[in-house]
Protein backbone atom coordinates (compact mmCIF):
# COMPACT_ATOMS: atom_id res chain seq x y z
CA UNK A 1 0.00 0.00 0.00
CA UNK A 2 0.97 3.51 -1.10
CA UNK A 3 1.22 6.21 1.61
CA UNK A 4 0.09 9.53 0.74
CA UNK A 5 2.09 11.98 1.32
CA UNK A 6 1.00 15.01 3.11
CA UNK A 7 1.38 18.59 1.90
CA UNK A 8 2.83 20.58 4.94
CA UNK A 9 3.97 24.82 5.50
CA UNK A 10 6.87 23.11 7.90
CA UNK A 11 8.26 20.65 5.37
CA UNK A 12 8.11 23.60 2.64
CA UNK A 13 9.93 25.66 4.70
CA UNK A 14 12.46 23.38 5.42
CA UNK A 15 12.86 22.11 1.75
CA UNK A 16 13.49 26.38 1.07
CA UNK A 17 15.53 26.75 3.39
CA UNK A 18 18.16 24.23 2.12
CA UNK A 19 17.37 25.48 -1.19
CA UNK A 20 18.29 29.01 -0.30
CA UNK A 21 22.17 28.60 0.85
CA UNK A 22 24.88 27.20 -0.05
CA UNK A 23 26.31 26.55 3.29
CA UNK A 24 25.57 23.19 3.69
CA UNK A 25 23.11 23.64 6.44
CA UNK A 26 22.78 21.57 9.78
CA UNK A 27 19.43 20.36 10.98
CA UNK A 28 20.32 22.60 13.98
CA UNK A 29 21.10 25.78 11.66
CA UNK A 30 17.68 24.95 9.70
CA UNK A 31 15.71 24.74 13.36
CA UNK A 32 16.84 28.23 13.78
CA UNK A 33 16.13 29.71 11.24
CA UNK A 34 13.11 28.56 10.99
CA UNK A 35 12.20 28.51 14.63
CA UNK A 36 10.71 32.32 14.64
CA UNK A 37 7.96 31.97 12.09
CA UNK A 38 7.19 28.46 12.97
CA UNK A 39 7.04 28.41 16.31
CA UNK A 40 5.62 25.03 17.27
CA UNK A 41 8.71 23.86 15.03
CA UNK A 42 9.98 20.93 16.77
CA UNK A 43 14.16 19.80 16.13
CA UNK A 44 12.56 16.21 15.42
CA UNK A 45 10.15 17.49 12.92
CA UNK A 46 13.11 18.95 11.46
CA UNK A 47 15.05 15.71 11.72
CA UNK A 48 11.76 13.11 10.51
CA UNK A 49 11.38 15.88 7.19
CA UNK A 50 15.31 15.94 5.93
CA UNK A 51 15.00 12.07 6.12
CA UNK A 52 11.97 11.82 3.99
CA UNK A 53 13.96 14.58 1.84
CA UNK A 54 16.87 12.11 1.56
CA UNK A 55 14.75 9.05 0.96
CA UNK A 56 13.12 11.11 -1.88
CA UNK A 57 16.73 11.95 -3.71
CA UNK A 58 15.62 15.60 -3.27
CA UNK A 59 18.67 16.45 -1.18
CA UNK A 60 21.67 14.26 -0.04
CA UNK A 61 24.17 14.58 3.00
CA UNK A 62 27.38 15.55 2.45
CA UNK A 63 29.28 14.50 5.53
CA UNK A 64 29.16 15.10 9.35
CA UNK A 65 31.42 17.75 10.29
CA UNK A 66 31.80 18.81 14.20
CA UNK A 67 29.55 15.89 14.81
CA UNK A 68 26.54 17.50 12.47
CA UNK A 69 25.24 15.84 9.25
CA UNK A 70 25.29 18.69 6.51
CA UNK A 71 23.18 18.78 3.90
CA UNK A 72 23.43 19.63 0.32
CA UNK A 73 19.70 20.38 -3.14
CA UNK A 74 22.13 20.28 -5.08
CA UNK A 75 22.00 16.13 -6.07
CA UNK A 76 23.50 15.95 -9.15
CA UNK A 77 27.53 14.78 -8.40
CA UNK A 78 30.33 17.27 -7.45
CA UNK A 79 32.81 17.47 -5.16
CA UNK A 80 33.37 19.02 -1.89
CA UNK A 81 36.10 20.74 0.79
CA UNK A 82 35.43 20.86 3.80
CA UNK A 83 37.62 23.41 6.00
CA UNK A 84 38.88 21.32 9.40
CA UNK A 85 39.25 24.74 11.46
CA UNK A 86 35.98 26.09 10.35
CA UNK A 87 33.47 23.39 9.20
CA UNK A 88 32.76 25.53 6.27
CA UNK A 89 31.51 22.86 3.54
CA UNK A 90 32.26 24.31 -0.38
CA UNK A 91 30.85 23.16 -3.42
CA UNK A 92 33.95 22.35 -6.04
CA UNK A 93 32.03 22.23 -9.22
CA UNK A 94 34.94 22.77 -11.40
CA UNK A 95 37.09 19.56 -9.98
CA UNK A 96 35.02 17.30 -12.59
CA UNK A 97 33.51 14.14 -10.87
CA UNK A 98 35.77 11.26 -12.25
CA UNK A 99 33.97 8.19 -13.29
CA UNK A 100 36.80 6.24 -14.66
CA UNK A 101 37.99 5.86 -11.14
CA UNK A 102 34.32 4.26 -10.14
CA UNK A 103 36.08 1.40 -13.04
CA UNK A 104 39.10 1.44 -11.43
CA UNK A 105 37.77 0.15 -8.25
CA UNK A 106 35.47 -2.12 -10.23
CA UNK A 107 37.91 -3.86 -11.97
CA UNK A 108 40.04 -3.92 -8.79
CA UNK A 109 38.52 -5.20 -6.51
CA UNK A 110 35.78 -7.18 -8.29
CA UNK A 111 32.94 -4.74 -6.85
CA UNK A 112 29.56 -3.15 -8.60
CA UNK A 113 30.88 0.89 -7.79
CA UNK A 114 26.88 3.08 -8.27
CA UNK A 115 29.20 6.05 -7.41
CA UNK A 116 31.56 8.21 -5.27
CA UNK A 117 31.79 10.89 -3.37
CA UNK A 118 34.99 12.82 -3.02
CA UNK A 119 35.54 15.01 -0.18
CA UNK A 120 38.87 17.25 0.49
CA UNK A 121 39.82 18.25 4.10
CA UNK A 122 41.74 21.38 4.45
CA UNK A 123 42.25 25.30 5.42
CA UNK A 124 39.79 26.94 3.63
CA UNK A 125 40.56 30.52 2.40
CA UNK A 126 39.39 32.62 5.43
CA UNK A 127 40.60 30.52 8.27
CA UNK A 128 43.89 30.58 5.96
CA UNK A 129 44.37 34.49 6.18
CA UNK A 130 43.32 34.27 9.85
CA UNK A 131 46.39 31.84 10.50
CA UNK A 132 48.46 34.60 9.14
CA UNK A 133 47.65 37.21 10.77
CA UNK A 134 48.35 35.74 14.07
């Protein structure tokens, strides 16, 4: 049996509110935001609705930095850096997602590779110029 899926102002709101940054939001960041016009806007509600947003394929999570998942609308595949002194998570469209390397680890190591995500760890920019100031 199908379930029907409810229309809903909260789960709108959330779904816009990842759609309107680039930052990579936190279910914690979206709760905030969102907290002052919603105010019976519960951190679960927030939770249950980015998990039937992942189910869906409508966003993805890019990885948990500082012990938060981050989240990401844009789905289709690129690469990220993620800034170890900041957390700041940045799209790298222009490092082009490789899928001869999903082959390489095919042929391998004799497994069915779907896809990968690449992730760099770093200094990002800012926190780079910070370090040299001090």
């Amino acid at each position: 049996m199908e379930r029907t899926i409810r229309y809903s102002k909260k789960r709108e709101a959330i779904l816009e509110a990842i759609c309107s940054t680039d930052i990579h939001p936190s279910a914690d960041w979206i709760y905030q935001r969102l907290k002052p016009a919603h105010p019976d806007l519960s951190l679960g509600t927030v939770y249950r609705n980015l998990n039937f947003f992942r189910e869906q394929g409508t966003i993805q999570c890019v990885a948990v930095v500082n012990g938060q998942e981050r989240y990401d609308a844009n789905v289709h595949p690129h690469n990220h850096f993620i800034c170890d002194h900041c957390g700041a998570v940045i799209d790298l469209h222009q490092i082009p997602v490789d899928a001869g390397l999903d082959r390489q680890v095919s042929e391998k190591y004799g497994l069915q590779v779907h896809h990968h995500d690449l992730v760099f760890h770093g200094t990002c920019t800012l926190c780079g110029k910070k370090s040299q100031i001090s």
